[in-house]
Protein backbone atom coordinates (compact mmCIF):
# COMPACT_ATOMS: atom_id res chain seq x y z
CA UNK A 1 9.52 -18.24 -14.01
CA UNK A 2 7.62 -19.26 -10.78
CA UNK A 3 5.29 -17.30 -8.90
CA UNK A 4 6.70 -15.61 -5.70
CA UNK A 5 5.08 -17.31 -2.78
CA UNK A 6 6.83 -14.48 -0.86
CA UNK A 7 7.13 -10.91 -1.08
CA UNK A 8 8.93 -7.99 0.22
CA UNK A 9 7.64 -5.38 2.45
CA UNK A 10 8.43 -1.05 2.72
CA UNK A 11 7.50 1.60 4.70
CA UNK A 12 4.83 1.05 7.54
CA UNK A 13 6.22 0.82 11.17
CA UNK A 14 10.10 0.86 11.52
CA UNK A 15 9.59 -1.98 13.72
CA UNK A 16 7.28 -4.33 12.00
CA UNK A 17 9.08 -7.55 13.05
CA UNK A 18 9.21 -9.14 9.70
CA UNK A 19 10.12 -7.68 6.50
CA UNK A 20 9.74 -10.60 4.09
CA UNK A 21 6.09 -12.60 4.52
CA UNK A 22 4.63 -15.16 3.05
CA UNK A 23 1.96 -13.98 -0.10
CA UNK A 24 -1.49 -14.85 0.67
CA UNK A 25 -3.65 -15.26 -2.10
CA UNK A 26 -6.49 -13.57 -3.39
CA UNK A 27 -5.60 -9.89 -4.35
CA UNK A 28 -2.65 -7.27 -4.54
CA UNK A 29 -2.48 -6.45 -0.84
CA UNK A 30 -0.96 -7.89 1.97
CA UNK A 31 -2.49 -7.38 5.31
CA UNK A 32 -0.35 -7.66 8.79
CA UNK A 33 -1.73 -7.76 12.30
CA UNK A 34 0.46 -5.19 14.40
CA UNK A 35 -0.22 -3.86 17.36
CA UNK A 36 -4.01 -4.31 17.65
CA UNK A 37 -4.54 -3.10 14.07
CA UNK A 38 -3.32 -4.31 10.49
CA UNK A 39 -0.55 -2.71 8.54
CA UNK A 40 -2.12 -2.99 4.52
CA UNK A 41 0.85 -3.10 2.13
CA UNK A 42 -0.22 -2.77 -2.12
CA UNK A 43 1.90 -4.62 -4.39
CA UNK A 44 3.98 -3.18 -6.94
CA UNK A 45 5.92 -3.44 -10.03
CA UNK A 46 9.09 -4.00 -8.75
CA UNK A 47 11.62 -6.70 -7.73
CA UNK A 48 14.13 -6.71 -5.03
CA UNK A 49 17.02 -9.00 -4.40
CA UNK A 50 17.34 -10.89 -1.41
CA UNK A 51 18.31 -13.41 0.75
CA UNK A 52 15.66 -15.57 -0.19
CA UNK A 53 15.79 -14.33 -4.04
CA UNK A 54 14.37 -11.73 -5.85
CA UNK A 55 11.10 -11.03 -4.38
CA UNK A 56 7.89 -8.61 -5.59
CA UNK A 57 7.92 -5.28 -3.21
CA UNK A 58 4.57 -4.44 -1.72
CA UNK A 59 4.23 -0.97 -0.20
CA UNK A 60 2.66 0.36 2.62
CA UNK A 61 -0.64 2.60 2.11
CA UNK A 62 -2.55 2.28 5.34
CA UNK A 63 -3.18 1.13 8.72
CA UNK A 64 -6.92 0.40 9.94
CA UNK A 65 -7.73 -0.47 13.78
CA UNK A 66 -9.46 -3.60 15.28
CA UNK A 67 -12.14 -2.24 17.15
CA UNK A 68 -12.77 -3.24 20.60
């Protein structure tokens, strides 16, 4: 099987424009600028099926703030 070269996001902001991102490698998180800040979503063990195919899930777990 391939590797996903997208993933899945859940939870965060209801309106976090898009839902499935491209994966950026290194590491299990994602990180997405929002709002002056970045949304940090950890991967997990599951799969969801979608438009695009089944996709990892990454979950939210934190927002941090660009300062300024």
């Amino acid at each position: 099987m391939a590797k996903a070269t997208k993933a899945v996001l859940e939870g965060g902001p209801e309106d976090l424009p898009e839902r499935i991102v491209p994966l950026t490698p290194p590491g299990p998180d994602i990180k997405i600028p929002f709002r002056g800040g970045y949304e940090h979503f950890k991967e997990t063990d599951r799969q969801r099926d979608t438009k695009e195919g089944e996709l990892p899930v990454y979950e939210w777990w934190e927002r941090t703030e660009v300062p300024g």
